[in-house]
PDB file of N, CA and C in Angstrom:
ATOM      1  N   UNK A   1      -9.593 -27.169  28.175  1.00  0.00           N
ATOM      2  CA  UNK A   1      -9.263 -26.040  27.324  1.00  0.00           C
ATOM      3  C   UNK A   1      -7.743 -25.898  27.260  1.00  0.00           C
ATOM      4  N   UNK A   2      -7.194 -25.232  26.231  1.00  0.00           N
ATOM      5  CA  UNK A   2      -5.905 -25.891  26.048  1.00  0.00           C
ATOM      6  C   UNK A   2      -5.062 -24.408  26.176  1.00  0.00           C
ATOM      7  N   UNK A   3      -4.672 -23.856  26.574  1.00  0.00           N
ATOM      8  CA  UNK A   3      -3.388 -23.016  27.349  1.00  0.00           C
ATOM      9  C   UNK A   3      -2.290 -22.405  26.119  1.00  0.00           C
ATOM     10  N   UNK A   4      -1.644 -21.101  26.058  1.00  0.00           N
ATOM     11  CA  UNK A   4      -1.187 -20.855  25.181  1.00  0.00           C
ATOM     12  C   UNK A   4      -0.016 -21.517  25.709  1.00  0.00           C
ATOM     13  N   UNK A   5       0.789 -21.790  26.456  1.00  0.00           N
ATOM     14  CA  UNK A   5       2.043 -22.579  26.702  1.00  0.00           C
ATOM     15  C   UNK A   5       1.931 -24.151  26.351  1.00  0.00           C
ATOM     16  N   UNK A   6       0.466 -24.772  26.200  1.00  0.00           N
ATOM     17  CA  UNK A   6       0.471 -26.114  25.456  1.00  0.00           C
ATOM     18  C   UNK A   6       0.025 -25.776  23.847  1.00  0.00           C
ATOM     19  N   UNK A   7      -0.557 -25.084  23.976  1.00  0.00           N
ATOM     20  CA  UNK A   7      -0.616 -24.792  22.136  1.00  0.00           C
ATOM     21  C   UNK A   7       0.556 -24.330  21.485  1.00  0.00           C
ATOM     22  N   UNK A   8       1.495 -23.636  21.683  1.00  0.00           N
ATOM     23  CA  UNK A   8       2.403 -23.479  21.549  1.00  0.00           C
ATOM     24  C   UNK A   8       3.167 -24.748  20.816  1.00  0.00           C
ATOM     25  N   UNK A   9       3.587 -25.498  21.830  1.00  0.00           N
ATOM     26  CA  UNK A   9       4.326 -27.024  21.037  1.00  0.00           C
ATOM     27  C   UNK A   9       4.174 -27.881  20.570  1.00  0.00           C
ATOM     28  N   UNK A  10       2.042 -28.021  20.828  1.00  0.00           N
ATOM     29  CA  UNK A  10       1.426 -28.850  19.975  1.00  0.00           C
ATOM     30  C   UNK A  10       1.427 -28.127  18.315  1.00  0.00           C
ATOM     31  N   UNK A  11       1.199 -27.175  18.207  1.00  0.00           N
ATOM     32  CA  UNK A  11       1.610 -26.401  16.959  1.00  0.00           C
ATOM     33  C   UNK A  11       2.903 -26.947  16.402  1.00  0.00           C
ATOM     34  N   UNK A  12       4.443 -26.515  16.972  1.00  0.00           N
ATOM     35  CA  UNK A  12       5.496 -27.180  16.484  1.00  0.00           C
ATOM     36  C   UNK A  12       5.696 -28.305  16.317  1.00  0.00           C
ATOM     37  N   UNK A  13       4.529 -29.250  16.646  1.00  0.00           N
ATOM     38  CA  UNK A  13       4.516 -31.095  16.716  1.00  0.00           C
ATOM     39  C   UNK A  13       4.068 -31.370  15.495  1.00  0.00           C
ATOM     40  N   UNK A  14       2.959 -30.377  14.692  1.00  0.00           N
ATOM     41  CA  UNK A  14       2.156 -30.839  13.806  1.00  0.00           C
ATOM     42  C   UNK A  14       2.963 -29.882  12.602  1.00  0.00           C
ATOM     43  N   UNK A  15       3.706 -28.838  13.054  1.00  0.00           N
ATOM     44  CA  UNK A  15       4.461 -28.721  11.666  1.00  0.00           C
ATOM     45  C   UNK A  15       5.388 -29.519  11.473  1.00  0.00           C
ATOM     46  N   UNK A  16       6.246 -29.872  12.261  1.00  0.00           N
ATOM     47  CA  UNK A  16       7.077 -30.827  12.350  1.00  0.00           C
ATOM     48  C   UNK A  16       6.440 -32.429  11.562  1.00  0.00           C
ATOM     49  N   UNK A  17       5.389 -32.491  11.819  1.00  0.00           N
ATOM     50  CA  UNK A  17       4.443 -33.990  10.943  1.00  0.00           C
ATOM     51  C   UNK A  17       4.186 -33.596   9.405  1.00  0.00           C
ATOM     52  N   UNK A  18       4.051 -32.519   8.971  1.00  0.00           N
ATOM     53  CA  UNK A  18       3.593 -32.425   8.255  1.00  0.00           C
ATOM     54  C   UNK A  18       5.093 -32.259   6.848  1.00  0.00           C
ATOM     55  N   UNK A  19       4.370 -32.885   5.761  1.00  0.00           N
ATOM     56  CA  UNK A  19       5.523 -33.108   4.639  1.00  0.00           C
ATOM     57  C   UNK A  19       5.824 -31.891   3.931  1.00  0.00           C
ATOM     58  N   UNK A  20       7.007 -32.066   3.248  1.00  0.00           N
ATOM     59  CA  UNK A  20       7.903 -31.070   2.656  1.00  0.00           C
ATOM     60  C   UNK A  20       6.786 -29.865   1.851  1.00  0.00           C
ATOM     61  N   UNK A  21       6.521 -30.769   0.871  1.00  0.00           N
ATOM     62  CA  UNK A  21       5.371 -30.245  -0.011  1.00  0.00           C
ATOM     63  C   UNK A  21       4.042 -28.834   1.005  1.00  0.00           C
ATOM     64  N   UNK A  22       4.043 -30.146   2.254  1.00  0.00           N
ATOM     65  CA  UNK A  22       2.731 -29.670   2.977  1.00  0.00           C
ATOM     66  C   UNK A  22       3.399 -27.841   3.215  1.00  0.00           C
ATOM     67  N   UNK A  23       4.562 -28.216   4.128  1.00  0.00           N
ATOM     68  CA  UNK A  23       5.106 -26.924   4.538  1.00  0.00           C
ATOM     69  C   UNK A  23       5.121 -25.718   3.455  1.00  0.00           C
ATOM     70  N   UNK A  24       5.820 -26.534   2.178  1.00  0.00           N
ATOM     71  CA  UNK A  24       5.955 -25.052   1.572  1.00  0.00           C
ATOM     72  C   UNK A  24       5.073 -24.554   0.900  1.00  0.00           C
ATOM     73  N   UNK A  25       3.649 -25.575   1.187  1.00  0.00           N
ATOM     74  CA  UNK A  25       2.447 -25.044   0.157  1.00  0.00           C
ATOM     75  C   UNK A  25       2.111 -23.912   1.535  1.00  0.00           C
ATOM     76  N   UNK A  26       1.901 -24.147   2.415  1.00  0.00           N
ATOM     77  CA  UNK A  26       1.791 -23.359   3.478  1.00  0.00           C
ATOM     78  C   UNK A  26       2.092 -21.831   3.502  1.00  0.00           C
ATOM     79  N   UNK A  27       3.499 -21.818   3.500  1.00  0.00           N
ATOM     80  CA  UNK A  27       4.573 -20.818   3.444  1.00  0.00           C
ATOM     81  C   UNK A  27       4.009 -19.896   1.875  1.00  0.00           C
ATOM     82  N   UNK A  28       3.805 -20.472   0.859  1.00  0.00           N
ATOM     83  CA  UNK A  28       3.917 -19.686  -0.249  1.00  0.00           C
ATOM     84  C   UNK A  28       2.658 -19.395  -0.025  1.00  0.00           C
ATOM     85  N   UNK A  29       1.633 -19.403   0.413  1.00  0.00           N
ATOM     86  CA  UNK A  29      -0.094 -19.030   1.018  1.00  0.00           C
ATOM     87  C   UNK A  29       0.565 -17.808   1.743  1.00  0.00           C
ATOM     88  N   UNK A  30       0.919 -17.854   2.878  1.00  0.00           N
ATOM     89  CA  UNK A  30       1.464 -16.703   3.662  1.00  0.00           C
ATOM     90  C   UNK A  30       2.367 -15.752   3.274  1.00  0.00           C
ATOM     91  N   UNK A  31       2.883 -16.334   2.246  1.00  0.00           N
ATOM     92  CA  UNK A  31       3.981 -15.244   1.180  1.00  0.00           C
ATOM     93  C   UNK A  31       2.879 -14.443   0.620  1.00  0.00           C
ATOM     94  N   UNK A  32       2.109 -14.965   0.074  1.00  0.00           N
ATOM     95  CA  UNK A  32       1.055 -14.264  -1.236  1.00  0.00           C
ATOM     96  C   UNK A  32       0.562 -13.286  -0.218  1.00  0.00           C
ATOM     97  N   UNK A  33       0.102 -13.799   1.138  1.00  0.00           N
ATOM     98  CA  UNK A  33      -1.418 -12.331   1.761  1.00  0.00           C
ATOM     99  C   UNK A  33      -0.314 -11.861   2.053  1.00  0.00           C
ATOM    100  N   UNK A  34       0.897 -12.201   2.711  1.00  0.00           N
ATOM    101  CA  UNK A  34       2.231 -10.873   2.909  1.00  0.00           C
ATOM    102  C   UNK A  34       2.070  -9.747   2.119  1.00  0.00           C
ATOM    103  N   UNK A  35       2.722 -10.469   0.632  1.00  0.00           N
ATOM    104  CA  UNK A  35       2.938  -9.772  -0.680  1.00  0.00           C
ATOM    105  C   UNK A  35       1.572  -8.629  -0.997  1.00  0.00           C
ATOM    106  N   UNK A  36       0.460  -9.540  -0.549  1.00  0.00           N
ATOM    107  CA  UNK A  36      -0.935  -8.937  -0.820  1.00  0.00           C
ATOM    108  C   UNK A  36      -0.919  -7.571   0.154  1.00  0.00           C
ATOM    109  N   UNK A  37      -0.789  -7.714   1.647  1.00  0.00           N
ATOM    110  CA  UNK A  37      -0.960  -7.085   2.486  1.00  0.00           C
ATOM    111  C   UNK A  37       0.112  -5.855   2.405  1.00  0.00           C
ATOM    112  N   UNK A  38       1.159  -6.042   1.852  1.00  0.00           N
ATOM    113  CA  UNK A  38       2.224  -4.876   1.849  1.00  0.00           C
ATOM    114  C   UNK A  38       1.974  -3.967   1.147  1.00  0.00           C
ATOM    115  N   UNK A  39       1.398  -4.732  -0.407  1.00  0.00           N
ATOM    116  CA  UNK A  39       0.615  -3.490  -1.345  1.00  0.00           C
ATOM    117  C   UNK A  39      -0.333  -2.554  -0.570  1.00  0.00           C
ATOM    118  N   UNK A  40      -1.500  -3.416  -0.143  1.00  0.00           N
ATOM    119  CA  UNK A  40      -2.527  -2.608   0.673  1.00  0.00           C
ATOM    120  C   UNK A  40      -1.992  -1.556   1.079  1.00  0.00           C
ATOM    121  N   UNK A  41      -0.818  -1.721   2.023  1.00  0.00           N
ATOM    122  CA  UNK A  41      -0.656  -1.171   3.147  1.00  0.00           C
ATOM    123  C   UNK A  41       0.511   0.105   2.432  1.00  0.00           C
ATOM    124  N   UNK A  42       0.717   0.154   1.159  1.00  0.00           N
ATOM    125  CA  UNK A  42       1.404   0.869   0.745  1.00  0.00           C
ATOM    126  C   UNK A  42       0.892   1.831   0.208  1.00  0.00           C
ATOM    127  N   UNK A  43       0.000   1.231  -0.326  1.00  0.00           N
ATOM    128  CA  UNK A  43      -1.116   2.034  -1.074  1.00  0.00           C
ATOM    129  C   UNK A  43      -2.385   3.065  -1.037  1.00  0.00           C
ATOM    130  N   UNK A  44      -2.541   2.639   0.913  1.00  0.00           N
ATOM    131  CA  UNK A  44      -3.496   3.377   1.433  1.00  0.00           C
ATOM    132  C   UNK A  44      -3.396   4.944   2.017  1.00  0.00           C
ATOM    133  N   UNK A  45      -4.833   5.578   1.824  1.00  0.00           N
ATOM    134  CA  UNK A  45      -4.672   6.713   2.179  1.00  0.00           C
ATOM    135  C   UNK A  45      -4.712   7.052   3.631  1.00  0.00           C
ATOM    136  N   UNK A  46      -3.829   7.091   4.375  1.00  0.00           N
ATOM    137  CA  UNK A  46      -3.674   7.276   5.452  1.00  0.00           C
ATOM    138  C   UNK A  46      -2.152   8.252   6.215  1.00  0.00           C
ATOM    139  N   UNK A  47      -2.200   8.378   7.043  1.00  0.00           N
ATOM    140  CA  UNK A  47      -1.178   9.336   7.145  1.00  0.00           C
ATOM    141  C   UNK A  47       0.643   8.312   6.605  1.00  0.00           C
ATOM    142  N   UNK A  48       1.487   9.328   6.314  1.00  0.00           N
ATOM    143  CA  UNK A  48       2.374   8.473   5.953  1.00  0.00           C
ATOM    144  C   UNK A  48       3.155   7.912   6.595  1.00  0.00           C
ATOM    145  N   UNK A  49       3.262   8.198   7.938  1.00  0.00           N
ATOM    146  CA  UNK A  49       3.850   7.416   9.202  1.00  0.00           C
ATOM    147  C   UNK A  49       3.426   6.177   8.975  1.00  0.00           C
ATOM    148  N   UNK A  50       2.619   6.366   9.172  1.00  0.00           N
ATOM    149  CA  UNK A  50       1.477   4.618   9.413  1.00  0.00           C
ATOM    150  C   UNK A  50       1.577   4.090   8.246  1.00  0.00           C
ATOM    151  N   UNK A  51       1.560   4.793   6.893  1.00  0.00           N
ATOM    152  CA  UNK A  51       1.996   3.674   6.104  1.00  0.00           C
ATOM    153  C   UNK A  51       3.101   3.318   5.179  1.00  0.00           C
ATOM    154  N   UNK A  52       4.234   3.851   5.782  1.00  0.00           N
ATOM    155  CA  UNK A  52       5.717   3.557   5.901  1.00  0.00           C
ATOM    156  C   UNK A  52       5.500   2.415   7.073  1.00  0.00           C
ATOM    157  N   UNK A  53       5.293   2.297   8.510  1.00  0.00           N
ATOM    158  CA  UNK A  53       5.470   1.358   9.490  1.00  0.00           C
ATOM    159  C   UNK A  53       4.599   0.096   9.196  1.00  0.00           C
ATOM    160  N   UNK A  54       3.192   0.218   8.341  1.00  0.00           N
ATOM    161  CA  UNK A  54       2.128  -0.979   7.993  1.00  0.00           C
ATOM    162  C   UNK A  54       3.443  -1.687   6.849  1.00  0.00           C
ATOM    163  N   UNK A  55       3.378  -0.979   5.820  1.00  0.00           N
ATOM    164  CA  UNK A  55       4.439  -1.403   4.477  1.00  0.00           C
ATOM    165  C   UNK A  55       5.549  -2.422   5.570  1.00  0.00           C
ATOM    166  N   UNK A  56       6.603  -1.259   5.621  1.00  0.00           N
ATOM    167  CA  UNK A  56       7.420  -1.889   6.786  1.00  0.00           C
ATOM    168  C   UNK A  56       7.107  -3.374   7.415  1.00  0.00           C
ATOM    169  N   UNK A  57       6.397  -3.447   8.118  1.00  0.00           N
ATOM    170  CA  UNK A  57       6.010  -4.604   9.090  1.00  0.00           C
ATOM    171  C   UNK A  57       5.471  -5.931   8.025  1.00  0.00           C
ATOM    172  N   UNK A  58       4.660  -5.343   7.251  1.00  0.00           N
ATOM    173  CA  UNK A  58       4.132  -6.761   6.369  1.00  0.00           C
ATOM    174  C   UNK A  58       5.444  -7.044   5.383  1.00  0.00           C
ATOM    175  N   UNK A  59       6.104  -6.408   4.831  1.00  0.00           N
ATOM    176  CA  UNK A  59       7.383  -6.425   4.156  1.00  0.00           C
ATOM    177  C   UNK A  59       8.284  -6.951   4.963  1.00  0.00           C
ATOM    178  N   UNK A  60       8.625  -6.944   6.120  1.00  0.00           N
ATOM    179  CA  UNK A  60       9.749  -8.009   6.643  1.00  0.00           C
ATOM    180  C   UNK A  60       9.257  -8.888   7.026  1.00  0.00           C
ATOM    181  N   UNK A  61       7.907  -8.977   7.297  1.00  0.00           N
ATOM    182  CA  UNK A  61       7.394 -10.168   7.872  1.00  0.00           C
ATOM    183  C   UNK A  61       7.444 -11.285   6.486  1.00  0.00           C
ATOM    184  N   UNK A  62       6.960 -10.367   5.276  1.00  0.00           N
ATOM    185  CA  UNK A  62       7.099 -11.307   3.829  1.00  0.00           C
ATOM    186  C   UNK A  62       8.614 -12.082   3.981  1.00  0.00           C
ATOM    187  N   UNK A  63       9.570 -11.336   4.143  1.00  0.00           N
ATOM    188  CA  UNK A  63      10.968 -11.285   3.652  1.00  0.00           C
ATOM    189  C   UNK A  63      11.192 -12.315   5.028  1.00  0.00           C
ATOM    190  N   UNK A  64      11.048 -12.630   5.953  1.00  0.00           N
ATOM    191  CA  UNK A  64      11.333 -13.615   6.628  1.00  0.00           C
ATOM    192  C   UNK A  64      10.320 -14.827   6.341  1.00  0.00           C
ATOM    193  N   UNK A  65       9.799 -15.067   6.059  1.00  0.00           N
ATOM    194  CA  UNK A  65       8.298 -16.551   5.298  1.00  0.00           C
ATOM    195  C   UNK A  65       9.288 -16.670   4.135  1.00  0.00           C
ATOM    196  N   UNK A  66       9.957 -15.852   3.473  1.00  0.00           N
ATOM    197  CA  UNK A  66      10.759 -16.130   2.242  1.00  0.00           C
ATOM    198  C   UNK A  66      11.589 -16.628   2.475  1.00  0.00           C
ATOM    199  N   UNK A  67      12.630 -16.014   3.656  1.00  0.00           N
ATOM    200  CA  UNK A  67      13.955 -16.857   4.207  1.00  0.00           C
ATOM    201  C   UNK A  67      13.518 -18.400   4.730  1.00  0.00           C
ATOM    202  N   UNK A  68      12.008 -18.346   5.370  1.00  0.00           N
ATOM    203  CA  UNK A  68      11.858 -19.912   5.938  1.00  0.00           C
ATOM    204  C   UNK A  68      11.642 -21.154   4.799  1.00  0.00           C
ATOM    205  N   UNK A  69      11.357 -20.241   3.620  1.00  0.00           N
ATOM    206  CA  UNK A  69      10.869 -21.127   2.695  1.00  0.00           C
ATOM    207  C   UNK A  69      12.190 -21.697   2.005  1.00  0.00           C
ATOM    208  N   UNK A  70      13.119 -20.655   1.561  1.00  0.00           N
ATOM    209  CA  UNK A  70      14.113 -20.818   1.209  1.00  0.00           C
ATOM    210  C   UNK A  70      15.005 -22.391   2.060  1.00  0.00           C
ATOM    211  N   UNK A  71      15.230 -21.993   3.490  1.00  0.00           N
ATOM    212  CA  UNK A  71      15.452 -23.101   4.524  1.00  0.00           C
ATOM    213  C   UNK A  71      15.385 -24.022   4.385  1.00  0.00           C
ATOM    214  N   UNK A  72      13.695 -24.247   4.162  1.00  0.00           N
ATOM    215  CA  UNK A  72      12.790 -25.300   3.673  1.00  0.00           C
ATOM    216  C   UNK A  72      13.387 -26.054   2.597  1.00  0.00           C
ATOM    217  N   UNK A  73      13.693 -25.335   1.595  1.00  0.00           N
ATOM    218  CA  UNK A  73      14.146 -25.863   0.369  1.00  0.00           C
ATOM    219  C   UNK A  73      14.892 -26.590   0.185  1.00  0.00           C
ATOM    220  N   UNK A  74      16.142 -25.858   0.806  1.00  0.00           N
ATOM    221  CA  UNK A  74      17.408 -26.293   0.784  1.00  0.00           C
ATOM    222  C   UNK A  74      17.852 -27.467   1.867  1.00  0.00           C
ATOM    223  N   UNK A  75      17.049 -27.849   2.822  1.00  0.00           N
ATOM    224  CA  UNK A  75      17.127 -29.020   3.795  1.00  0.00           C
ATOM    225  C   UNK A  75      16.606 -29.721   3.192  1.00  0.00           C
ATOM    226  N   UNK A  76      15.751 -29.423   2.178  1.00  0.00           N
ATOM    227  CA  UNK A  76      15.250 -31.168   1.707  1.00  0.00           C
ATOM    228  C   UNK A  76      16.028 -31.107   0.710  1.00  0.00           C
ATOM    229  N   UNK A  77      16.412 -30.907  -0.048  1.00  0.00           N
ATOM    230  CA  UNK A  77      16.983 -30.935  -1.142  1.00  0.00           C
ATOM    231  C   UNK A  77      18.637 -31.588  -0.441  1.00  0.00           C
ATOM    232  N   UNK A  78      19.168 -31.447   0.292  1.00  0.00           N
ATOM    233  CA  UNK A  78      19.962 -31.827   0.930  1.00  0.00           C
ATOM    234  C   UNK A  78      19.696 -33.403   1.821  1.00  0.00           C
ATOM    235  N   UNK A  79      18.896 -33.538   1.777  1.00  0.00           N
ATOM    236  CA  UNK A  79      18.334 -35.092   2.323  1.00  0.00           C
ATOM    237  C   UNK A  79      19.087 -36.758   2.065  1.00  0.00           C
TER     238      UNK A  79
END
């Protein structure tokens, strides 16, 4: 059974294998339920603490998958 301290870098082994294309089809999947999830979470009826901090959290989490993609871009394109 495999250990979160070995899953861990076997994870970074297989993004690391995987091609340009592969990555950013990836990334723009996780952009979209971001994008998806921030609406939700903006939109719901719930107290407004919670959904200022839900918004919040899926919104930077979007906005950083955007910066990695961006990264992404620009290192290959630089190749």
């Amino acid at each position: 059974m495999m250990g979160f301290r070995s899953w861990k870098p076997s994870q970074r082994v297989r993004w690391r294998q995987m091609s340009v294309p592969q990555q950013s089809g990836w990334l723009t999947g996780l952009i979209a339920l971001g994008a998806t999830m921030t609406a939700v979470s903006a939109t719901q009826l719930e107290p407004v603490f919670w959904r200022g901090f839900m918004t919040g959290v899926w919104g930077t989490g979007t906005a950083v998958l955007i910066g990695l993609l961006v990264g992404i871009q620009v290192s290959a394109r630089h190749r």
